[in-house]
Protein backbone atom coordinates (compact mmCIF):
# COMPACT_ATOMS: atom_id res chain seq x y z
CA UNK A 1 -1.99 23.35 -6.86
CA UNK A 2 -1.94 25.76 -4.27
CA UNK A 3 -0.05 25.05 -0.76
CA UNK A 4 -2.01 22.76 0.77
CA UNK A 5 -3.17 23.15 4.51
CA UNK A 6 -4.52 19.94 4.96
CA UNK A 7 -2.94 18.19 7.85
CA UNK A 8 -2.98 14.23 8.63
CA UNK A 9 -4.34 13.57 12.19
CA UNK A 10 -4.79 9.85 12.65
CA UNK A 11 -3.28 7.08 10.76
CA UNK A 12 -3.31 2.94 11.16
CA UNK A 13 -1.43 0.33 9.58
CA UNK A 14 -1.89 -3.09 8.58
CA UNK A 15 1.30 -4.58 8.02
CA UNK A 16 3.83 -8.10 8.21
CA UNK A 17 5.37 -6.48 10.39
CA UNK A 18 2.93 -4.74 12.70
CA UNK A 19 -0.39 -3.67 13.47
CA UNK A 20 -0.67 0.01 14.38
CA UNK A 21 1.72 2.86 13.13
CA UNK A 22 3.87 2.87 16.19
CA UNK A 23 4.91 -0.97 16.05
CA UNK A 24 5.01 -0.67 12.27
CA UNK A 25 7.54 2.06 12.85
CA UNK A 26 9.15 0.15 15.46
CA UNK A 27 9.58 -2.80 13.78
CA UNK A 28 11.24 -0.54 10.83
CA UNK A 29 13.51 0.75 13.51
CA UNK A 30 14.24 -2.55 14.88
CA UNK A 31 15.30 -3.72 11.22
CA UNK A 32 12.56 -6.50 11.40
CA UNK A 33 11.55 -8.01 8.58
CA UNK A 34 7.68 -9.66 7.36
CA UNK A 35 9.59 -11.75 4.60
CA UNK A 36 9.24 -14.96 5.74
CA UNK A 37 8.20 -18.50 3.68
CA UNK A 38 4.43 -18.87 2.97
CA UNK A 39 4.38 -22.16 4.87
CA UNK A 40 4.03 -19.34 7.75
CA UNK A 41 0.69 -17.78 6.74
CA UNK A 42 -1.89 -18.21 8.08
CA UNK A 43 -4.68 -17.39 5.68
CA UNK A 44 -6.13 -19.55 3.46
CA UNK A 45 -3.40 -19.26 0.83
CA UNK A 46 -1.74 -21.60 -0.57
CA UNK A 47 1.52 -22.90 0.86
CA UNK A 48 4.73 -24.68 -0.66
CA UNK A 49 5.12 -28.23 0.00
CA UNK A 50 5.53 -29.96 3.50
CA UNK A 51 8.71 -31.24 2.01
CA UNK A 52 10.00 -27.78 0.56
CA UNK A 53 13.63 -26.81 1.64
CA UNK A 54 14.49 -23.13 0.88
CA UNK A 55 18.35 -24.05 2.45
CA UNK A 56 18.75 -27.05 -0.31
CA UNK A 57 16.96 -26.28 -3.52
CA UNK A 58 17.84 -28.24 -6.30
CA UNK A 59 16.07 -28.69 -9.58
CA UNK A 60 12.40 -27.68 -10.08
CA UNK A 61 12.28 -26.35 -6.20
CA UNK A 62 15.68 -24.00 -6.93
CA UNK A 63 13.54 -22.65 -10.25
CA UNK A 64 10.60 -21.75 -7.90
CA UNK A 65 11.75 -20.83 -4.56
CA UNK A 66 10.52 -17.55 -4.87
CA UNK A 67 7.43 -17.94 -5.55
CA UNK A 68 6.96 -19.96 -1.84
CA UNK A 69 8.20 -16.82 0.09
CA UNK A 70 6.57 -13.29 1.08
CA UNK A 71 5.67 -11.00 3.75
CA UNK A 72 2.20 -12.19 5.04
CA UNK A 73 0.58 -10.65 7.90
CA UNK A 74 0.19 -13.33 10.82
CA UNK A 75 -0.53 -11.04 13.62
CA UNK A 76 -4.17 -10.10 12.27
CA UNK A 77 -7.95 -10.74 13.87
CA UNK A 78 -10.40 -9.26 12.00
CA UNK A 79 -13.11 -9.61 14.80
CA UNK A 80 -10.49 -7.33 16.71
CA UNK A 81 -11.97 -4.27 14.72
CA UNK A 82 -15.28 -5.28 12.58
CA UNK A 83 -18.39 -3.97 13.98
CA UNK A 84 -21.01 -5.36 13.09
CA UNK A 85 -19.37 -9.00 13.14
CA UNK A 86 -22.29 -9.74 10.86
CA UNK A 87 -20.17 -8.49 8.21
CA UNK A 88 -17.15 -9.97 8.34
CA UNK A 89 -19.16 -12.55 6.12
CA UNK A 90 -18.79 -9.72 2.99
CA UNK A 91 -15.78 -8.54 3.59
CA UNK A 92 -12.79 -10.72 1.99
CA UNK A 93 -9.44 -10.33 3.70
CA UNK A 94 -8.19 -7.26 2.29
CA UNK A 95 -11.33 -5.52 2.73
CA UNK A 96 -11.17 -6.69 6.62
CA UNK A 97 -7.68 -5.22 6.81
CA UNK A 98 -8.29 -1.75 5.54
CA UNK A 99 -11.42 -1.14 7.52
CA UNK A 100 -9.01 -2.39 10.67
CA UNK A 101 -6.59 0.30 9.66
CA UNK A 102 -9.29 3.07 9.13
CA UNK A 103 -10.43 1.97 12.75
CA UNK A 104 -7.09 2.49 13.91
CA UNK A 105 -6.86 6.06 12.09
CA UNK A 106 -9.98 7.30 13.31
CA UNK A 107 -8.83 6.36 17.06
CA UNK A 108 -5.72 7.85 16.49
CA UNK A 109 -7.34 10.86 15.41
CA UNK A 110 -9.65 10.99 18.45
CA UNK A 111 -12.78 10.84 16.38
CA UNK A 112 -14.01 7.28 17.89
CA UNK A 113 -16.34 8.80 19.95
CA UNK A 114 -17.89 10.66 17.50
CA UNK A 115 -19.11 8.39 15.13
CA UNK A 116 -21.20 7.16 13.56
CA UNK A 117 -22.01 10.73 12.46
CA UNK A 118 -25.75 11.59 13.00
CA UNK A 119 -26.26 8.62 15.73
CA UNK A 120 -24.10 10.68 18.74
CA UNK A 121 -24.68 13.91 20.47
CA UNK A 122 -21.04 14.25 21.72
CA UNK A 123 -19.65 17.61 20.68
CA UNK A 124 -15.56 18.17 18.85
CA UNK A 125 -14.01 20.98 21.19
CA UNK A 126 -15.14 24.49 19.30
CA UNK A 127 -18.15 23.06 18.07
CA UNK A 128 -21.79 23.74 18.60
CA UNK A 129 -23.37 20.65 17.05
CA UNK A 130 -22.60 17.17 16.43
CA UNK A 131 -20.51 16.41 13.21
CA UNK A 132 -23.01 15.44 10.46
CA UNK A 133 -23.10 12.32 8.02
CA UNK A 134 -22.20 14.79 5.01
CA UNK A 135 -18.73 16.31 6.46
CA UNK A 136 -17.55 12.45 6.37
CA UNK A 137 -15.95 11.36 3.37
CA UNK A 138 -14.05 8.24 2.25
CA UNK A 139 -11.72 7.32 -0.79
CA UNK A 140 -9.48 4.87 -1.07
CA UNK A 141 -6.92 2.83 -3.70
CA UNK A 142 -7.83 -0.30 -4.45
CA UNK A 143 -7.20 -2.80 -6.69
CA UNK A 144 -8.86 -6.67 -7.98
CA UNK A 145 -9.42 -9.18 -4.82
CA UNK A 146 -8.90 -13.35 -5.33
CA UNK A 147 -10.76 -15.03 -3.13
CA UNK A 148 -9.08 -18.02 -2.13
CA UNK A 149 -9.59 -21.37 -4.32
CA UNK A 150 -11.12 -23.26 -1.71
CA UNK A 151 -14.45 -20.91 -2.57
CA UNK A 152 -14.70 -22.10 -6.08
CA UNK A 153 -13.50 -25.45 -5.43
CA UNK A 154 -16.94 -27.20 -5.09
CA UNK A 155 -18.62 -25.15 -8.24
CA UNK A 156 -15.26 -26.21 -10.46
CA UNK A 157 -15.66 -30.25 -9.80
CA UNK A 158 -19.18 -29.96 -10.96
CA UNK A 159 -17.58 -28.58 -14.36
CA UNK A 160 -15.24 -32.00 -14.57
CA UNK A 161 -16.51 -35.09 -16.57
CA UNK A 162 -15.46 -38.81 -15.53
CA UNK A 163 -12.11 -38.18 -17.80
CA UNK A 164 -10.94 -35.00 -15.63
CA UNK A 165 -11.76 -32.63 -18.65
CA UNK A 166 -12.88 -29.33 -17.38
CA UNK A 167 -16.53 -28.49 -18.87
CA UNK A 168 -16.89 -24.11 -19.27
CA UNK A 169 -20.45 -24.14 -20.37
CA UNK A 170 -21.41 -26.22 -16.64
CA UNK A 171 -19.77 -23.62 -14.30
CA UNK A 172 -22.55 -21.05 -14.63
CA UNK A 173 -25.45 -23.50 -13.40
CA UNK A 174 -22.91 -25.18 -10.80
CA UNK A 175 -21.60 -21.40 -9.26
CA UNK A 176 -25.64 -21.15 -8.57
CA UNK A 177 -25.20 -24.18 -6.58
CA UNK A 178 -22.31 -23.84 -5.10
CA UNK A 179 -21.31 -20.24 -4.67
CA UNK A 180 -22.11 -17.83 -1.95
CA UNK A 181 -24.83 -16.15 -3.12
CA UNK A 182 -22.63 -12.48 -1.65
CA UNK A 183 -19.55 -13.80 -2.86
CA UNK A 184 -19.39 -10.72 -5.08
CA UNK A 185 -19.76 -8.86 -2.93
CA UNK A 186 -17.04 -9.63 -0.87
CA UNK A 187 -14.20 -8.78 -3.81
CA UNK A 188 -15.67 -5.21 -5.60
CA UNK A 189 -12.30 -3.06 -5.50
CA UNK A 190 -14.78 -0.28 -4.19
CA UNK A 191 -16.25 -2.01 -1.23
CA UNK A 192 -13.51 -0.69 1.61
CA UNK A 193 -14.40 2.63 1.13
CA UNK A 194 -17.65 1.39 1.25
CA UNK A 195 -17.40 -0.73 4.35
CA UNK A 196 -15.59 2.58 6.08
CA UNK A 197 -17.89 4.89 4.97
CA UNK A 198 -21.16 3.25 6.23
CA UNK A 199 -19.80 2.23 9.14
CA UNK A 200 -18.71 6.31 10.18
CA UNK A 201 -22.52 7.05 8.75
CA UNK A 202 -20.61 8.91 6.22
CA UNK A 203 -22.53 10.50 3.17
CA UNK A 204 -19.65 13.15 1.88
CA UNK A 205 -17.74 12.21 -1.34
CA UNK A 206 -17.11 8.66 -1.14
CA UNK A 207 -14.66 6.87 -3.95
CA UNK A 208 -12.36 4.29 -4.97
CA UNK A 209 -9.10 4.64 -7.11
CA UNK A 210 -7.88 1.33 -9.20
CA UNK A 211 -4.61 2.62 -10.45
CA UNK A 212 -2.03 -0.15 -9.70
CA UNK A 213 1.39 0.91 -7.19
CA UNK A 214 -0.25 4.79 -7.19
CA UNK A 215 -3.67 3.95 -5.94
CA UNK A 216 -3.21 5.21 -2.75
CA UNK A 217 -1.64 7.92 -3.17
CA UNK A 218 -4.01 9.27 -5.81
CA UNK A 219 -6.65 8.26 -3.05
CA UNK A 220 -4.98 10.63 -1.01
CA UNK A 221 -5.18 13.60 -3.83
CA UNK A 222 -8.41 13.64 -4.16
CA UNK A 223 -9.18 13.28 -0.54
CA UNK A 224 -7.17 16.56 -0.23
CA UNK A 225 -8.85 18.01 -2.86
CA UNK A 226 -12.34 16.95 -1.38
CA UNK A 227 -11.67 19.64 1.53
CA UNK A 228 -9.82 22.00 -0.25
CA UNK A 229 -13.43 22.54 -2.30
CA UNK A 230 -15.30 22.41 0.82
CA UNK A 231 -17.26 19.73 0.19
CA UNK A 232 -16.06 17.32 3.52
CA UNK A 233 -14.69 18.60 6.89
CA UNK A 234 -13.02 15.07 7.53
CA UNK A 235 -12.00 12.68 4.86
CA UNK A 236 -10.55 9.03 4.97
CA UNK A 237 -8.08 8.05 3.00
CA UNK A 238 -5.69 5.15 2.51
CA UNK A 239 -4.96 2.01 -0.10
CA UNK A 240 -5.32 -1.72 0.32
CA UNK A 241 -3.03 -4.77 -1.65
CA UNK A 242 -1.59 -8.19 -2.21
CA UNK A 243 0.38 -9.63 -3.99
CA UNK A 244 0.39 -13.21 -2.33
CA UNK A 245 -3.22 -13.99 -3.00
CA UNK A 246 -3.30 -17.38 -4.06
CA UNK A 247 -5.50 -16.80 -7.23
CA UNK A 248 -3.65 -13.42 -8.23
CA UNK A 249 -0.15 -15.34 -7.80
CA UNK A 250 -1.17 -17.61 -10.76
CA UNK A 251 -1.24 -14.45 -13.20
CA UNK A 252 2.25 -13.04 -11.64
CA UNK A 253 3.77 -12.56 -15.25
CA UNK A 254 4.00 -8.93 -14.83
CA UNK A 255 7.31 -8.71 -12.35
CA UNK A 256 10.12 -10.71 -11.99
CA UNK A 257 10.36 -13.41 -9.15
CA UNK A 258 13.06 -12.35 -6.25
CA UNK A 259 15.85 -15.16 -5.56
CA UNK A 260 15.73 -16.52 -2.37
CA UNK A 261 18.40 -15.06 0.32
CA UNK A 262 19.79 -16.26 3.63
CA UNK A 263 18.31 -15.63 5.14
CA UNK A 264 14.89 -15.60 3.56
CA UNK A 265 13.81 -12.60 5.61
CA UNK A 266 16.54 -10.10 3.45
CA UNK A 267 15.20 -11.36 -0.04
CA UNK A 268 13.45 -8.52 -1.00
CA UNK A 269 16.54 -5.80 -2.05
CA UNK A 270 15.26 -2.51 -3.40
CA UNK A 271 18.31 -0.51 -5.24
CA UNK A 272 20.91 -3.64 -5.16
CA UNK A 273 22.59 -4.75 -7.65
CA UNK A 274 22.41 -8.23 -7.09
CA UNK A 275 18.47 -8.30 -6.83
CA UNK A 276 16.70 -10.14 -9.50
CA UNK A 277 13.31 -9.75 -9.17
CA UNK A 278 10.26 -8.49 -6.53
CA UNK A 279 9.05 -10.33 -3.20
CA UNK A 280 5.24 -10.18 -2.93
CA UNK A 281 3.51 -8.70 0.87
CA UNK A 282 -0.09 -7.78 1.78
CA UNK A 283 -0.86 -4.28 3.80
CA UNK A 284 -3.60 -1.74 4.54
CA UNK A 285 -3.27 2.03 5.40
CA UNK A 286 -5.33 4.89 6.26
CA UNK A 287 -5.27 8.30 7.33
CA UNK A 288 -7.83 11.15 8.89
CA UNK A 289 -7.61 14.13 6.43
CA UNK A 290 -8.90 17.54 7.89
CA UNK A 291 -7.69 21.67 7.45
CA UNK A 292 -5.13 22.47 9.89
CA UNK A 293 -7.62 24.92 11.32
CA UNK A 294 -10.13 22.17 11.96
CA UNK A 295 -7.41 20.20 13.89
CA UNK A 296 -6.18 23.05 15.99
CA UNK A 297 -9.75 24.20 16.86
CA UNK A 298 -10.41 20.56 18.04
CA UNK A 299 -7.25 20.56 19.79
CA UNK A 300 -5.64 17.50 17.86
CA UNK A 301 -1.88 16.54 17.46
CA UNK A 302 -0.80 17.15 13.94
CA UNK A 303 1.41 13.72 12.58
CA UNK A 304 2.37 15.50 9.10
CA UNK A 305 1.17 18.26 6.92
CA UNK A 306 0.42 17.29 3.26
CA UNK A 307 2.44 20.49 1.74
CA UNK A 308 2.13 19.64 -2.14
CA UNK A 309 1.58 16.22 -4.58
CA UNK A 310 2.48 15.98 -8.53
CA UNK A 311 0.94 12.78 -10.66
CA UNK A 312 1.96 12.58 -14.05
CA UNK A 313 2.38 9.67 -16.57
CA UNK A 314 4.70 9.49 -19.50
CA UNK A 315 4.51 5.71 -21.01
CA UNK A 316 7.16 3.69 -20.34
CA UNK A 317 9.41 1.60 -23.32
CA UNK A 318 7.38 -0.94 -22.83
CA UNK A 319 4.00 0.28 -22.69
CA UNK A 320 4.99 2.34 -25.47
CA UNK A 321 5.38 -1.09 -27.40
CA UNK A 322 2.34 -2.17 -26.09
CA UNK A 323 4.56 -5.22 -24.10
CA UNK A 324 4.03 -5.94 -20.44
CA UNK A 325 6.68 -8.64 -19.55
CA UNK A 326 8.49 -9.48 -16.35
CA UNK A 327 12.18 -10.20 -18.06
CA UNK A 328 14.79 -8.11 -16.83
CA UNK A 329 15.68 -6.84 -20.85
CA UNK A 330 15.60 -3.08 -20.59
CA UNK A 331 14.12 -3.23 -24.33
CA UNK A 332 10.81 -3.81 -22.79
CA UNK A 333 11.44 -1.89 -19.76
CA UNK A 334 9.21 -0.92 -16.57
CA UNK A 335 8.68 2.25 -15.25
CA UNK A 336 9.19 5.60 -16.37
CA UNK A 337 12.15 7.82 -15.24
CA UNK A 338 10.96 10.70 -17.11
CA UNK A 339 7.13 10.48 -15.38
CA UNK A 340 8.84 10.04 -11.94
CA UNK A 341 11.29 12.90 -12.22
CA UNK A 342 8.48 15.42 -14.07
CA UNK A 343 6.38 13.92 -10.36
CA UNK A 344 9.03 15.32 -8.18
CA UNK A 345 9.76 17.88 -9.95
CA UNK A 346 5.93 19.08 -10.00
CA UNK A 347 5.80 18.57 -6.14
CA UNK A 348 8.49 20.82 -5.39
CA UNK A 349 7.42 23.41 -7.48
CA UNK A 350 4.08 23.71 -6.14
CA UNK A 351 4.88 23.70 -2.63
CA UNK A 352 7.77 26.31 -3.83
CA UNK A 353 10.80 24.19 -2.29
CA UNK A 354 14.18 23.43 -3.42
CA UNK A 355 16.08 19.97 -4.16
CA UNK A 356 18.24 20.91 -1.04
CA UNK A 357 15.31 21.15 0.88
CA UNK A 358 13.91 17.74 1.15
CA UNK A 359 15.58 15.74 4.04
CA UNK A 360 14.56 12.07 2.87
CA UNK A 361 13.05 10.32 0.02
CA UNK A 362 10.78 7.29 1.09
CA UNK A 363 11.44 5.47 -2.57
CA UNK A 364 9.03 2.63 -4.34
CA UNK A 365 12.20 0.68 -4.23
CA UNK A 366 10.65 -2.82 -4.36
CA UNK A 367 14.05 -4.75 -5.95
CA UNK A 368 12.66 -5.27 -9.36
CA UNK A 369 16.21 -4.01 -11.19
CA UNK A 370 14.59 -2.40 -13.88
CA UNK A 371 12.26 -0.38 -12.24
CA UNK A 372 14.37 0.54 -9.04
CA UNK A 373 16.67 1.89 -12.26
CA UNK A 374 14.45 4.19 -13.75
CA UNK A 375 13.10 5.39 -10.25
CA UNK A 376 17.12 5.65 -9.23
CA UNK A 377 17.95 7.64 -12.68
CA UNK A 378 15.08 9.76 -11.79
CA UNK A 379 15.92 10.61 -8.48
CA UNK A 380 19.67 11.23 -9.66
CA UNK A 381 18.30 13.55 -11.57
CA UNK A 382 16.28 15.89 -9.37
CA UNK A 383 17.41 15.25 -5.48
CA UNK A 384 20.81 14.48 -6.61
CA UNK A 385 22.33 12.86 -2.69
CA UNK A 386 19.06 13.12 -1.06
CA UNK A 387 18.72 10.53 1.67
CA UNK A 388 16.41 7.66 0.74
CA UNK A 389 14.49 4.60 2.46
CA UNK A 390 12.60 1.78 0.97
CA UNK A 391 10.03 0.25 3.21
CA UNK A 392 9.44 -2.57 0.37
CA UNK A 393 13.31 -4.40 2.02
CA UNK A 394 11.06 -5.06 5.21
CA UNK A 395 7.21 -5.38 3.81
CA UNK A 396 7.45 -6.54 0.34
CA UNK A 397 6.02 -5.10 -2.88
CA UNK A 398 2.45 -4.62 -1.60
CA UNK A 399 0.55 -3.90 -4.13
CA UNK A 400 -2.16 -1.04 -4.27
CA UNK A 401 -1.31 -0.13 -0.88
CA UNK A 402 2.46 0.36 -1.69
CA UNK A 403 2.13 3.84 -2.34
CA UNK A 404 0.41 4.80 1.23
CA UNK A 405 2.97 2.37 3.14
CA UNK A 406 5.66 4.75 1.79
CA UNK A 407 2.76 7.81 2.99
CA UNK A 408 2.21 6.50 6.13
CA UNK A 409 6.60 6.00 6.67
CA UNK A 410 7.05 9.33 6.16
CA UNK A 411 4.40 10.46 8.19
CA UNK A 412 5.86 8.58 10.77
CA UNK A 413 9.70 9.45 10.27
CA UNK A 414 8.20 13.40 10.75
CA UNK A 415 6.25 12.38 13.57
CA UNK A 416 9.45 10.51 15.04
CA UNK A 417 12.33 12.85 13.82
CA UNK A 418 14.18 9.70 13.11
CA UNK A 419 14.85 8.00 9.45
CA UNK A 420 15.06 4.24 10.28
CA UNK A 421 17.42 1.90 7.87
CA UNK A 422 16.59 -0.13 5.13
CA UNK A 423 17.45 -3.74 5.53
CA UNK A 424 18.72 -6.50 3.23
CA UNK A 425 21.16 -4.44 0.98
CA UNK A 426 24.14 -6.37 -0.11
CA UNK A 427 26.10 -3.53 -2.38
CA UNK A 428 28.80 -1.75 -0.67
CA UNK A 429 27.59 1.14 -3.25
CA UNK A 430 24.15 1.82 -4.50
CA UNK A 431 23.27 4.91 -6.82
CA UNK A 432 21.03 6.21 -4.82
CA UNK A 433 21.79 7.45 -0.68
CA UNK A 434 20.12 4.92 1.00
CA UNK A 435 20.22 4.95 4.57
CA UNK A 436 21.35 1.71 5.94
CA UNK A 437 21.50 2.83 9.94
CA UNK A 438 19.13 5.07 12.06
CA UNK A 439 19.68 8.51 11.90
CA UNK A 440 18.23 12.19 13.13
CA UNK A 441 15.90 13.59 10.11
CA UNK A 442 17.40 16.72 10.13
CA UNK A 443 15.23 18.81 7.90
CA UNK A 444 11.38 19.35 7.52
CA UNK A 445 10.55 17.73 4.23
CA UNK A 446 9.94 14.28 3.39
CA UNK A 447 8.83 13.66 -0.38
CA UNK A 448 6.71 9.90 -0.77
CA UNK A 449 6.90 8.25 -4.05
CA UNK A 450 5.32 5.84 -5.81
CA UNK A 451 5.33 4.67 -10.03
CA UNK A 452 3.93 2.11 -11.77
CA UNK A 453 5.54 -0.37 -14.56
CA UNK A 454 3.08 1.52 -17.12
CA UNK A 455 4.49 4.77 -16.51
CA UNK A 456 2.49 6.80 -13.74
CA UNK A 457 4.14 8.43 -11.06
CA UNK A 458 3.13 10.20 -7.79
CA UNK A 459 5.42 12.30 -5.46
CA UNK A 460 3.91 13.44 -2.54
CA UNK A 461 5.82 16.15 0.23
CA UNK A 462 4.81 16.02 4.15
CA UNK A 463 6.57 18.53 6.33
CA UNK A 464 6.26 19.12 9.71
């Protein structure tokens, strides 16, 4: 690809520990952390029992403590940013937290005022005409939505017979009863991008990426590549995930379950030693995409410039075996170390930069040992020293929007000069640099990256 001069403008994040980028970054700074138990949501997920004790597990409780902890977000109101209200009944809750975090981009940007395109006659600085519905685009990674239980719970004890036996062929007659007619609706992977784009009167290029950990950040490619072709003038980008829905923690066979910590708020351990497994979190991002000359006519601040991106996928071990398992055997392992280092690689090639040049690595680091190995062998590899962060330590593994959390950090550490510290690390040594107290970024690079257990990887380089 050639050098990119697309430049990010406004960006918002929904987070555990924060609402907003600047008390999201804060928070970082302040070494907070979102990992908490889930008896302190407050969704409608499901919480441990009232007589759990995470300080004195014994037996079955010690087995499952770590399934009863996470990084919710408690500090959220929907009604805060939804407009209409009338559709906060279609929107489930990570659809409501990604159109809050678009909100927040496109305020940040200073675009509020000028949308929804085609319904306002106010006038960007440099312009002669209103900005029309077509130079609005949205894409964005997504992933499957769980409604909570509770929504299904009246249409599932129509399906049970006087012996508690649970009936199939019944649920399709009783779901017409019972169900929300729009339930559907409120759980298509492609309805935030929806949501944002018909709410902004949007008709450009409008999208949705389902591509696990690197849905966001191949979101964010083709957003880029949306203006480089001309074919949108602003674009919205971002990613949206869980992984403490209630329904989707019932199928959680696919990564190891983190060990509980004292205290519980350090659990989650990218690049340690000791870590056994991955803490779940829920987040939203988004960003306001435009052509550095589009932001200077208009006069905006500039938070990072996207300089280059590389996706590539080489199969992991255990895809290659056709095997997706959570043990911790590196005969069926996770991730790909060759598809992350040909990702950085790519990136600094095409934005013509060397190793030596890049001043921090925000890592995928989410504490699962066998894929923070690979991703540490890679980076070993190819930014041998190179100082690196892992925002998973404070949010959790979040899912499809894990890959834009580590987007929107870096954005922030340019916008901030500073690199904050990771938390919860017990080694003394790690293989990787990891910066465990705030510090000066002292260079003008920061490369974002993100992999998945099946063996696709995304690195992508802001600079200043």
């Amino acid at each position: 690809m050639p050098k990119s001069t697309v430049v990010i403008t406004g960006l918002g994040v929904v987070s555990s520990i924060g609402v907003g980028g600047d008390a999201y970054f804060d928070a970082l700074m302040n070494q907070k952390s979102g990992i908490t138990s889930l008896a302190d949501r407050t969704d409608e997920g499901a919480k441990p029992p009232a007589d759990w004790n995470f300080d004195a597990p014994t037996g079955e409780m010690a087995q499952h403590a770590g399934l009863w902890i996470g990084a919710p977000i408690t500090d959220f109101d929907a009604k805060q940013y939804v407009r209409p209200r009338k559709a906060l009944k279609v929107m489930c809750r990570e659809i409501q937290t990604c159109f809050a975090a678009s909100q927040m981009a496109i305020e940040d940007a200073g675009l509020a005022a000028f949308f929804p395109a085609g319904e306002t006659e106010s006038l960007l600085a440099g312009d002669s005409e209103p900005i029309q519905p077509a130079e609005i685009g949205t894409v964005f990674g997504s992933e499957m939505f769980y409604g909570p239980a509770s929504e299904m719970e009246d249409a599932m004890r129509l399906c049970m017979d006087e012996a508690g036996n649970f009936d199939s062929s019944k649920f399709g007659a009783a779901a017409m009863k019972q169900v929300l007619p729009l339930w559907m609706l409120k759980y298509l992977p492609n309805m935030p991008a929806c949501h944002v784009g018909i709410s902004l009167g949007a008709h450009g290029p409008n999208n949705t990426l389902v591509l696990g950990d690197v849905s966001g950040p191949a979101a964010m490619i083709e957003a880029e590549g949306c203006l480089r072709r001309s074919i949108a003038r602003f674009m919205i980008a971002g990613g949206v995930g869980t992984r403490i829905n209630t329904t989707r923690m019932n199928y959680r066979g696919d990564l190891p379950i983190a060990e509980v910590a004292d205290p519980i708020g350090l659990s989650s351990r990218p690049y340690d030693g000791a870590s056994r497994g991955v803490v779940g979190g829920e987040a939203a991002t988004s960003f306001v995409l435009e052509h550095a000359e589009s932001a200077s006519r208009r006069g905006a601040a500039v938070i990072a410039r996207v300089v280059s991106h590389a996706s590539r996928f080489i199969a992991s071990d255990g895809m290659q075996l056709a095997m997706r398992t959570s043990s911790n055997d590196q005969a069926t392992a996770r991730g790909s170390a060759a598809a992350i280092a040909s990702a950085i690689r790519g990136a600094l090639e095409s934005a013509e930069l060397a190793p030596s040049d890049i001043a921090l690595l925000v890592g995928h680091g989410s504490g699962d040992p066998v894929m923070d190995a690979a991703e540490q062998q890679a980076i070993e590899s190819t930014l041998p020293g190179v100082a690196v962060i892992a925002p998973a330590a404070s949010v959790g593994h979040t899912g499809a929007a894990s890959g834009t959390v580590g987007i929107a950090t870096g954005a922030l550490v340019i916008k901030n000069r500073t690199i904050p510290p990771t938390i919860g690390l017990t080694d003394a040594k790690t293989r990787v640099a990891v910066v465990r107290e705030a510090q000066p970024l002292a260079g003008d690079y920061v490369l974002c990256l993100s992999h998945t257990s099946e063996g696709s990887a995304i690195a992508v380089i802001l600079g200043t």
